[in-house]
N, C-alpha and C. Protein backbone atom coordinates (compact mmCIF):
# COMPACT_ATOMS: atom_id res chain seq x y z
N UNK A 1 0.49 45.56 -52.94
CA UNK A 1 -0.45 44.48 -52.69
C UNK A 1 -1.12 44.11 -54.00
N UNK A 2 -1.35 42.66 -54.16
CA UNK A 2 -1.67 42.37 -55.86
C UNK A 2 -3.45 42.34 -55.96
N UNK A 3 -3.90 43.22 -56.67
CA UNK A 3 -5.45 43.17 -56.66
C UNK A 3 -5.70 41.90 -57.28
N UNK A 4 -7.06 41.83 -57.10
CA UNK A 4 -7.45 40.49 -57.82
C UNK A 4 -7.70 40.62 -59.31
N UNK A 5 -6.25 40.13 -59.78
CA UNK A 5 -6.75 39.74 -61.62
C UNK A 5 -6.52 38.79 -61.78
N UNK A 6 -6.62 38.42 -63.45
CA UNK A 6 -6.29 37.46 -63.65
C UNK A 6 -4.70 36.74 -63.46
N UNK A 7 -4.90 35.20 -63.30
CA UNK A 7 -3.60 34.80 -63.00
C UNK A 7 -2.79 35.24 -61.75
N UNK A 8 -3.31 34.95 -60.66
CA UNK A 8 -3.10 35.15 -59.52
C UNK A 8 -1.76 33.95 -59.44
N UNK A 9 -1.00 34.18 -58.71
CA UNK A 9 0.51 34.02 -58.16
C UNK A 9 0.63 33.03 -56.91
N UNK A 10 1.52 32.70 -56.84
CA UNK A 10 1.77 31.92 -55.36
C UNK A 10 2.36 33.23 -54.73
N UNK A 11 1.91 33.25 -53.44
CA UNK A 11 2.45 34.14 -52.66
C UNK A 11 1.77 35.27 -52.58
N UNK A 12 0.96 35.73 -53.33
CA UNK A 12 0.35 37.26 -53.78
C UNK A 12 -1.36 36.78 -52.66
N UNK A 13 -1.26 38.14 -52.36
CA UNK A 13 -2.42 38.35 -51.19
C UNK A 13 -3.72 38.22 -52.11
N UNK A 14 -4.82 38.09 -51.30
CA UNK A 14 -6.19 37.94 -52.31
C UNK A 14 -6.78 38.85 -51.98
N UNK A 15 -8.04 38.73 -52.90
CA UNK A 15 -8.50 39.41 -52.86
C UNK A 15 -8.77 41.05 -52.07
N UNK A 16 -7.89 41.31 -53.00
CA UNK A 16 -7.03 42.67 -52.56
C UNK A 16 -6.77 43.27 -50.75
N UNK A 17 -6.83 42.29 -50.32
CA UNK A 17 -6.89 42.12 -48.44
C UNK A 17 -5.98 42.86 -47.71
N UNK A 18 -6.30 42.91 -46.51
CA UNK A 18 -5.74 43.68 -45.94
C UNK A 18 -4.93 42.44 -44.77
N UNK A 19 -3.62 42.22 -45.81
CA UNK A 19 -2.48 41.32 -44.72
C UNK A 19 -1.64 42.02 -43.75
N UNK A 20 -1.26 41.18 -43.32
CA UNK A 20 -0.10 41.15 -42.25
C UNK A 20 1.38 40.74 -42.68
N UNK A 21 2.44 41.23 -43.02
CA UNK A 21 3.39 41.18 -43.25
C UNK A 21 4.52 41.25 -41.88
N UNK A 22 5.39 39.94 -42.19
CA UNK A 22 7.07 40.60 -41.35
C UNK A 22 7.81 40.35 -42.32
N UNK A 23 9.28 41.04 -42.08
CA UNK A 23 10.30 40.31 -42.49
C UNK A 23 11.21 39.24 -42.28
N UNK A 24 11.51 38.29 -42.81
CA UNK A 24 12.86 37.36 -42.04
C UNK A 24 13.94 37.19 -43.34
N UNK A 25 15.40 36.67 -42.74
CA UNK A 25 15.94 36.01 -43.26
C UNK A 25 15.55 34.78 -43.68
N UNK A 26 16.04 34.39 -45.27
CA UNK A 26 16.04 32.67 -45.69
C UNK A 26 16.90 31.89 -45.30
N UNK A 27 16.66 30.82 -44.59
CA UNK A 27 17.97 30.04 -44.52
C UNK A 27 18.35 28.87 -45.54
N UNK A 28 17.34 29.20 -46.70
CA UNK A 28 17.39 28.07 -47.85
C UNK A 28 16.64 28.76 -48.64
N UNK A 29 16.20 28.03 -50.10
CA UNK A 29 15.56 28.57 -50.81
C UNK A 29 14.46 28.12 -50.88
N UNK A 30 13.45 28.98 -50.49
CA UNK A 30 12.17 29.27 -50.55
C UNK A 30 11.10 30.06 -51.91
N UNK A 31 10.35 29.05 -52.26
CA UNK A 31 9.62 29.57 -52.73
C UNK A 31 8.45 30.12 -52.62
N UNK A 32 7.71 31.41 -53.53
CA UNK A 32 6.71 32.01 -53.07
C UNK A 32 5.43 31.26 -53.09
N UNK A 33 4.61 31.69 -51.95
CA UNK A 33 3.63 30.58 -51.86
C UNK A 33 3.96 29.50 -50.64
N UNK A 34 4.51 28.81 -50.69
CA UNK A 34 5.50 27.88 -49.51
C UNK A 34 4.90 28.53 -48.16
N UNK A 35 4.56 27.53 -47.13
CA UNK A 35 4.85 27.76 -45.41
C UNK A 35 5.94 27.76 -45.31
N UNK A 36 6.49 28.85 -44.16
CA UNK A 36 7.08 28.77 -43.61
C UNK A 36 7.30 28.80 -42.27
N UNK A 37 8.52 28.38 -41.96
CA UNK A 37 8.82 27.69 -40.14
C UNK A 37 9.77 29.32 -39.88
N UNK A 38 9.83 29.56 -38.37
CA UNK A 38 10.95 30.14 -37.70
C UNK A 38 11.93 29.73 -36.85
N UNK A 39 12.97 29.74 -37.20
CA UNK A 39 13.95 28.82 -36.31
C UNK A 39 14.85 29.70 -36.03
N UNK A 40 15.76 30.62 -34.84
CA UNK A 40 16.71 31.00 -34.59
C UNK A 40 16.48 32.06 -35.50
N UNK A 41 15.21 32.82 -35.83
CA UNK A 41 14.79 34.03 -36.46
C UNK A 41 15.24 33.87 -37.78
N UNK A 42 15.75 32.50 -38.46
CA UNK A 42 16.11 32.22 -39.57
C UNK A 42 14.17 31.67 -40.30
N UNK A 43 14.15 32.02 -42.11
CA UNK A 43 12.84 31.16 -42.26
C UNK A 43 13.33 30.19 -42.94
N UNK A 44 12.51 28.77 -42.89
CA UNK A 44 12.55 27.33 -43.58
C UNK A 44 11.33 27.21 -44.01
N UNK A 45 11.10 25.96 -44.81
CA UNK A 45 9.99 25.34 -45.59
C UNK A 45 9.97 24.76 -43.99
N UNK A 46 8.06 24.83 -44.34
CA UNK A 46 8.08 24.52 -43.01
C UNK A 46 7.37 22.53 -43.36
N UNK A 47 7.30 21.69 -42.43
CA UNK A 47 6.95 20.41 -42.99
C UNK A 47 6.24 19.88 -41.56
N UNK A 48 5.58 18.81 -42.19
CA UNK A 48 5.07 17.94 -41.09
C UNK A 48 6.06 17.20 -40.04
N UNK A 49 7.41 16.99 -39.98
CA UNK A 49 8.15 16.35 -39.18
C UNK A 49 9.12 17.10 -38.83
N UNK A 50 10.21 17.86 -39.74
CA UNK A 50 10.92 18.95 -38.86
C UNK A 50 10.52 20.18 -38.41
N UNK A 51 9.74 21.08 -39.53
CA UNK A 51 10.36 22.58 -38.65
C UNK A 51 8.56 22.60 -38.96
N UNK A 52 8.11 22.42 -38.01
CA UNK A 52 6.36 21.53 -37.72
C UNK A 52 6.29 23.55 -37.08
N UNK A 53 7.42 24.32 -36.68
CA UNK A 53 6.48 25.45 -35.98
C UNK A 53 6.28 26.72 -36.88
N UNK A 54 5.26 26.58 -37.81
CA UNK A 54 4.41 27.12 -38.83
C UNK A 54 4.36 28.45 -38.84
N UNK A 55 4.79 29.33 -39.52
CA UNK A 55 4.45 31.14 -39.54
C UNK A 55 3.77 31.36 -39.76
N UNK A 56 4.39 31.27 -41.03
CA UNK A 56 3.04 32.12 -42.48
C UNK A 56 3.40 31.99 -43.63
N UNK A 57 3.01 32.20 -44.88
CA UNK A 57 3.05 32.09 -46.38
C UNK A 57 4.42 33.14 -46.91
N UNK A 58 5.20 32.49 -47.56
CA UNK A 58 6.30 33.28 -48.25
C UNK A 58 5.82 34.10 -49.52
N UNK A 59 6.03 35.62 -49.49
CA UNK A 59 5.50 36.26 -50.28
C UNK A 59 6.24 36.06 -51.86
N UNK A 60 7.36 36.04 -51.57
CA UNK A 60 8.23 35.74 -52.83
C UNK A 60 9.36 34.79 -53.06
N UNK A 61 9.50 34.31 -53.95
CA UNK A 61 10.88 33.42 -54.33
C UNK A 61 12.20 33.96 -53.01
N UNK A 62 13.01 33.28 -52.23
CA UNK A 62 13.98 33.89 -51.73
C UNK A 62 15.41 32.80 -52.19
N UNK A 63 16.57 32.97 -51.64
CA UNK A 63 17.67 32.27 -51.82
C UNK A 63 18.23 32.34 -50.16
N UNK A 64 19.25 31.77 -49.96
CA UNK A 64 19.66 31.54 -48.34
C UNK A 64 20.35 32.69 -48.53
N UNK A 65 20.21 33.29 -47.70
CA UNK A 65 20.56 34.92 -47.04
C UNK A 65 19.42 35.77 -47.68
N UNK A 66 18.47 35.97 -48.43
CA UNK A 66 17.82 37.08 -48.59
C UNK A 66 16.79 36.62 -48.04
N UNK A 67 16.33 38.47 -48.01
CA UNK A 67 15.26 39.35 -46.87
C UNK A 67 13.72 38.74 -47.52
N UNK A 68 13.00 37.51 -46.85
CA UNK A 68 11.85 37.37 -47.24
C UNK A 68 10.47 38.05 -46.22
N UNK A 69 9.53 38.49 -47.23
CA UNK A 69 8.18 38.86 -46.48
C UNK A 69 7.36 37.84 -46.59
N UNK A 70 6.88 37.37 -44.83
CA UNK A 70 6.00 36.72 -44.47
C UNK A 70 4.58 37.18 -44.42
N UNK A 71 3.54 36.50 -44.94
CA UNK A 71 2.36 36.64 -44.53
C UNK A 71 2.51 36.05 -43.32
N UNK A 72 1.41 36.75 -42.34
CA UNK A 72 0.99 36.32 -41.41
C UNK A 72 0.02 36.04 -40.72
N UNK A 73 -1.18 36.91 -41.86
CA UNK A 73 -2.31 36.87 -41.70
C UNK A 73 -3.36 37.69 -42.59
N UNK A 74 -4.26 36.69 -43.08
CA UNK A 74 -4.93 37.22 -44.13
C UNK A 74 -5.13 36.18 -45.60
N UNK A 75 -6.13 36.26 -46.22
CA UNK A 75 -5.74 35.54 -47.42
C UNK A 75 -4.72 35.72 -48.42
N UNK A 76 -3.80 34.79 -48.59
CA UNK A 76 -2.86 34.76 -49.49
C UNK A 76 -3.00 33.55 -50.18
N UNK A 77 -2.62 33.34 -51.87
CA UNK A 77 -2.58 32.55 -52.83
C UNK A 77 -1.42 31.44 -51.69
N UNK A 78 -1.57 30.09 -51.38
CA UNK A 78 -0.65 29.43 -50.55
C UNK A 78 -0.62 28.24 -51.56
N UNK A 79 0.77 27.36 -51.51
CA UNK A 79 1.26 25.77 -52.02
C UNK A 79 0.31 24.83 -51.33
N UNK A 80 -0.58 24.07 -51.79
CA UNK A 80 -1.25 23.22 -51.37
C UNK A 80 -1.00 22.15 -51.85
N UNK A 81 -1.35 20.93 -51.30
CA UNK A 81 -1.76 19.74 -52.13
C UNK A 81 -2.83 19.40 -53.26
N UNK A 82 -2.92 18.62 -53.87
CA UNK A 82 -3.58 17.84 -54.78
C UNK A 82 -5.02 17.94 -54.15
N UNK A 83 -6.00 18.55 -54.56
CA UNK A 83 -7.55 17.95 -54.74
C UNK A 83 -7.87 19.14 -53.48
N UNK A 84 -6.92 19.42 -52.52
CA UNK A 84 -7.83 20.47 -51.89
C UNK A 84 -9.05 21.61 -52.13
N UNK A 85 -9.78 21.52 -51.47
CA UNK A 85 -11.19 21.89 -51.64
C UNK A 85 -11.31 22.96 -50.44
N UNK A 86 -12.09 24.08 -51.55
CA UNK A 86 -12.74 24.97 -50.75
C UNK A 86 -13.40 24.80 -49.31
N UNK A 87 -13.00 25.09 -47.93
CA UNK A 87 -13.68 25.11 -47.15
C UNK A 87 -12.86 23.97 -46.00
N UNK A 88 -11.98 23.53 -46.54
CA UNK A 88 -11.21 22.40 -46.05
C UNK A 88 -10.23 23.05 -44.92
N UNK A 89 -10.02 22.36 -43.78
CA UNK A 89 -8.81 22.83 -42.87
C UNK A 89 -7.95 22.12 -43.48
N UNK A 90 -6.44 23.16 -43.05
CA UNK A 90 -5.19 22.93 -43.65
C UNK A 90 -4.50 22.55 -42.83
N UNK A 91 -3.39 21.65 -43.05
CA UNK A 91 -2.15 21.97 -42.12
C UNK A 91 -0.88 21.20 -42.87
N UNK A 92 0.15 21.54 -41.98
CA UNK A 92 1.48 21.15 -42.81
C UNK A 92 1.15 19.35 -43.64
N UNK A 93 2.52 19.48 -44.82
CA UNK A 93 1.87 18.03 -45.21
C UNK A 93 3.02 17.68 -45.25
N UNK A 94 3.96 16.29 -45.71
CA UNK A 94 4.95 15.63 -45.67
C UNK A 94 5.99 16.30 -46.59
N UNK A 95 5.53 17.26 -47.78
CA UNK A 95 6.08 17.90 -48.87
C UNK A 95 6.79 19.15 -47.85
N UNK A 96 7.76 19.82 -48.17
CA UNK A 96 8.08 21.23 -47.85
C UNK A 96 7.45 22.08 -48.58
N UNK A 97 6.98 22.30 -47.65
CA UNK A 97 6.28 23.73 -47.58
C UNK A 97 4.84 24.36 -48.24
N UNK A 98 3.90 23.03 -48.34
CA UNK A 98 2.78 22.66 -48.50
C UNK A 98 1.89 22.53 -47.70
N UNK A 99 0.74 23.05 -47.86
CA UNK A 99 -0.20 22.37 -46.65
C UNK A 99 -1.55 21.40 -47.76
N UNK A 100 -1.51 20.63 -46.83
CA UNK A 100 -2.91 19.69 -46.99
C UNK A 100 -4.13 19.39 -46.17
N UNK A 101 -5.05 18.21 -46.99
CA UNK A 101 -6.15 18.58 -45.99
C UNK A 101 -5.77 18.38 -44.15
N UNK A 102 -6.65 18.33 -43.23
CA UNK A 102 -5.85 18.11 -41.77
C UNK A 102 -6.92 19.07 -41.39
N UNK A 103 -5.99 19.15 -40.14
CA UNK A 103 -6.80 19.90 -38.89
C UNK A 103 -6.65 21.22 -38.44
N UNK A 104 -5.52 21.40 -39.25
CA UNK A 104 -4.62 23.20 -38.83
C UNK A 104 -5.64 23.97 -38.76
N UNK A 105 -4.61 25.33 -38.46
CA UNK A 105 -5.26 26.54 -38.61
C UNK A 105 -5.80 27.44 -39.50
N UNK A 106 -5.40 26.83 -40.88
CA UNK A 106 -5.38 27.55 -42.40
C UNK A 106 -6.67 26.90 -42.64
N UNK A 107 -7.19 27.60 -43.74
CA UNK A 107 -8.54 27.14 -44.22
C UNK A 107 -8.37 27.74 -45.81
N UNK A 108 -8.75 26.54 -46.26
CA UNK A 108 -8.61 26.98 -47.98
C UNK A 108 -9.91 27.71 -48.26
N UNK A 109 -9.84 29.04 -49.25
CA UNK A 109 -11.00 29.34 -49.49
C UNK A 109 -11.41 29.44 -51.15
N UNK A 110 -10.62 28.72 -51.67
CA UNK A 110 -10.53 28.25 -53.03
C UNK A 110 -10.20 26.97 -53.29
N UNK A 111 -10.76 26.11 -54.47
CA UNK A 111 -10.33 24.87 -54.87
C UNK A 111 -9.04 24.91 -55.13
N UNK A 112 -8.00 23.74 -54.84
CA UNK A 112 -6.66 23.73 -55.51
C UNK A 112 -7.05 24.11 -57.10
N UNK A 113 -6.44 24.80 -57.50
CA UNK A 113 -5.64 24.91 -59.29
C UNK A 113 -7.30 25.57 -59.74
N UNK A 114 -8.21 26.26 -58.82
CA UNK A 114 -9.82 26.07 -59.81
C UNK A 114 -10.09 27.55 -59.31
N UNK A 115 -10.85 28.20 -60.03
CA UNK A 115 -11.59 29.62 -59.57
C UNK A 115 -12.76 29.49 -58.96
N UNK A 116 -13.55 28.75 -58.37
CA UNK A 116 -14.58 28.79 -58.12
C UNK A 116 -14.12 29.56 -56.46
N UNK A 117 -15.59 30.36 -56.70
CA UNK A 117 -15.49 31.63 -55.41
C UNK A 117 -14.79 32.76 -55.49
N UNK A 118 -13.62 32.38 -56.31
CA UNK A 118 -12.49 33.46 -56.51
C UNK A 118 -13.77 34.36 -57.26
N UNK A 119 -13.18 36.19 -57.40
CA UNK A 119 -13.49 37.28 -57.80
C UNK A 119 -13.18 36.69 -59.45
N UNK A 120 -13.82 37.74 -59.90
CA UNK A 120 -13.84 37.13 -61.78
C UNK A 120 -12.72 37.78 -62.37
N UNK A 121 -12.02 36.97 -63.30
CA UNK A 121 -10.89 37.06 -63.40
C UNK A 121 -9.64 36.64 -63.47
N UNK A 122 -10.10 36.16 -61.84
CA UNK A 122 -9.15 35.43 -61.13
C UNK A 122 -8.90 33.96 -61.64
N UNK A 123 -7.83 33.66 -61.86
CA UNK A 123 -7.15 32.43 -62.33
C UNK A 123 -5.86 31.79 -61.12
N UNK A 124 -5.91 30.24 -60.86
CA UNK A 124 -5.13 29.99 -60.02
C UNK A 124 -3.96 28.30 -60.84
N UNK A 125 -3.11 28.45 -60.49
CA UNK A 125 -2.21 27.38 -61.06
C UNK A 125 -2.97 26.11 -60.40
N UNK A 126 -1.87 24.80 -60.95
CA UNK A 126 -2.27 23.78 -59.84
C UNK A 126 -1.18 24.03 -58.83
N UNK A 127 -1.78 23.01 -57.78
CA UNK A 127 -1.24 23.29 -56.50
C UNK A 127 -0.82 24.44 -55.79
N UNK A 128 -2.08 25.25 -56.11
CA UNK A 128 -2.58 27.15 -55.84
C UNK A 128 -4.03 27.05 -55.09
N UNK A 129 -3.89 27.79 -54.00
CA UNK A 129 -5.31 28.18 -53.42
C UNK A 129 -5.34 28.88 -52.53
N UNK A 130 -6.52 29.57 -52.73
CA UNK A 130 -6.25 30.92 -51.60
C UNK A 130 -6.76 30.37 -50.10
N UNK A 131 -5.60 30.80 -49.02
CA UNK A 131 -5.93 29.99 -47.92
C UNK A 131 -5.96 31.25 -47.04
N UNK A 132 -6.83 30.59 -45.96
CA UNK A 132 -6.69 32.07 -44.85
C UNK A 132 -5.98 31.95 -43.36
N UNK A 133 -5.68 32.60 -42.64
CA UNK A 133 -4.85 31.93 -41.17
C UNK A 133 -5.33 33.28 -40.00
C-alpha cells in the first residue's frame, strides 16, 4: 500500500488507507487510475454511455488478458477531469475511464493536479485526485 509521499500516482491508495481490493481480468488496456466497468467478470474503462456499470479505480497499468487490482473502496489517487474540485461529486464522464463533476457516488477529496488538503509532501499530476467511493 503506497504511504503518502511525495508524487503520488494514479492508482495508488491515499493517504495510507485502509482499501478494498479485488482482482479481475483486463479486457483491454487499462490504465492505472482509470474507472472501471464489469462485464462478463471481464474489466473495461468504464464511460458515460457504454459500460456506465462502474466498479472501482484500476490500481495499475494492465494489457488485455492481465490480472488487474480493483479498488473498491477507499481513497485512491483516481483519472479525473479538468478543474475538479475538492468536495465535488463524481461520476463517469464521456472520456474512458474518467470521472467528472456530476452526481455519482465518488467524491473528490483533492483538487484535480493541486495538493491542497493532501498530507505534506504529497504531490498530484494533472488530471489526478484523490477520490473516495
Amino acid at each position: 500500500m503506497a504511504e503518502p509521499t511525495a508524487n503520488a500516482e494514479l492508482g495508488d491508495p491515499a493517504y495510507g488507507s485502509d482499501t478494498k481490493a479485488v482482482t479481475y481480468e483486463a479486457d483491454e488496456a487499462i490504465t492505472a487510475g482509470d474507472v472501471v466497468a464489469i462485464a462478463s467478470g471481464l474489466a473495461f474503462q468504464a464511460d458515460d454511455t457504454t459500460n456506465t456499470n462502474d466498479f472501482g479505480i484500476a490500481g495499475e497499468d494492465a494489457t488485455d488478458g492481465d490480472n488487474l487490482t480493483v479498488y473498491i473502496e477507499g481513497p485512491v489517487v483516481a483519472n479525473v477531469d479538468t478543474g475538479v474540485s475538492a468536495g465535488a461529486a463524481l461520476d463517469l464522464s464521456g472520456t474512458d475511464g474518467q470521472l467528472a463533476a456530476g452526481s455519482g457516488d465518488y467524491q473528490a477529496l483533492s483538487d484535480e493536479g493541486a495538493v491542497a488538503g493532501l498530507s505534506a509532501g504529497y504531490g498530484l499530476a494533472d488530471n489526478a485526485a484523490v477520490v473516495n467511493f
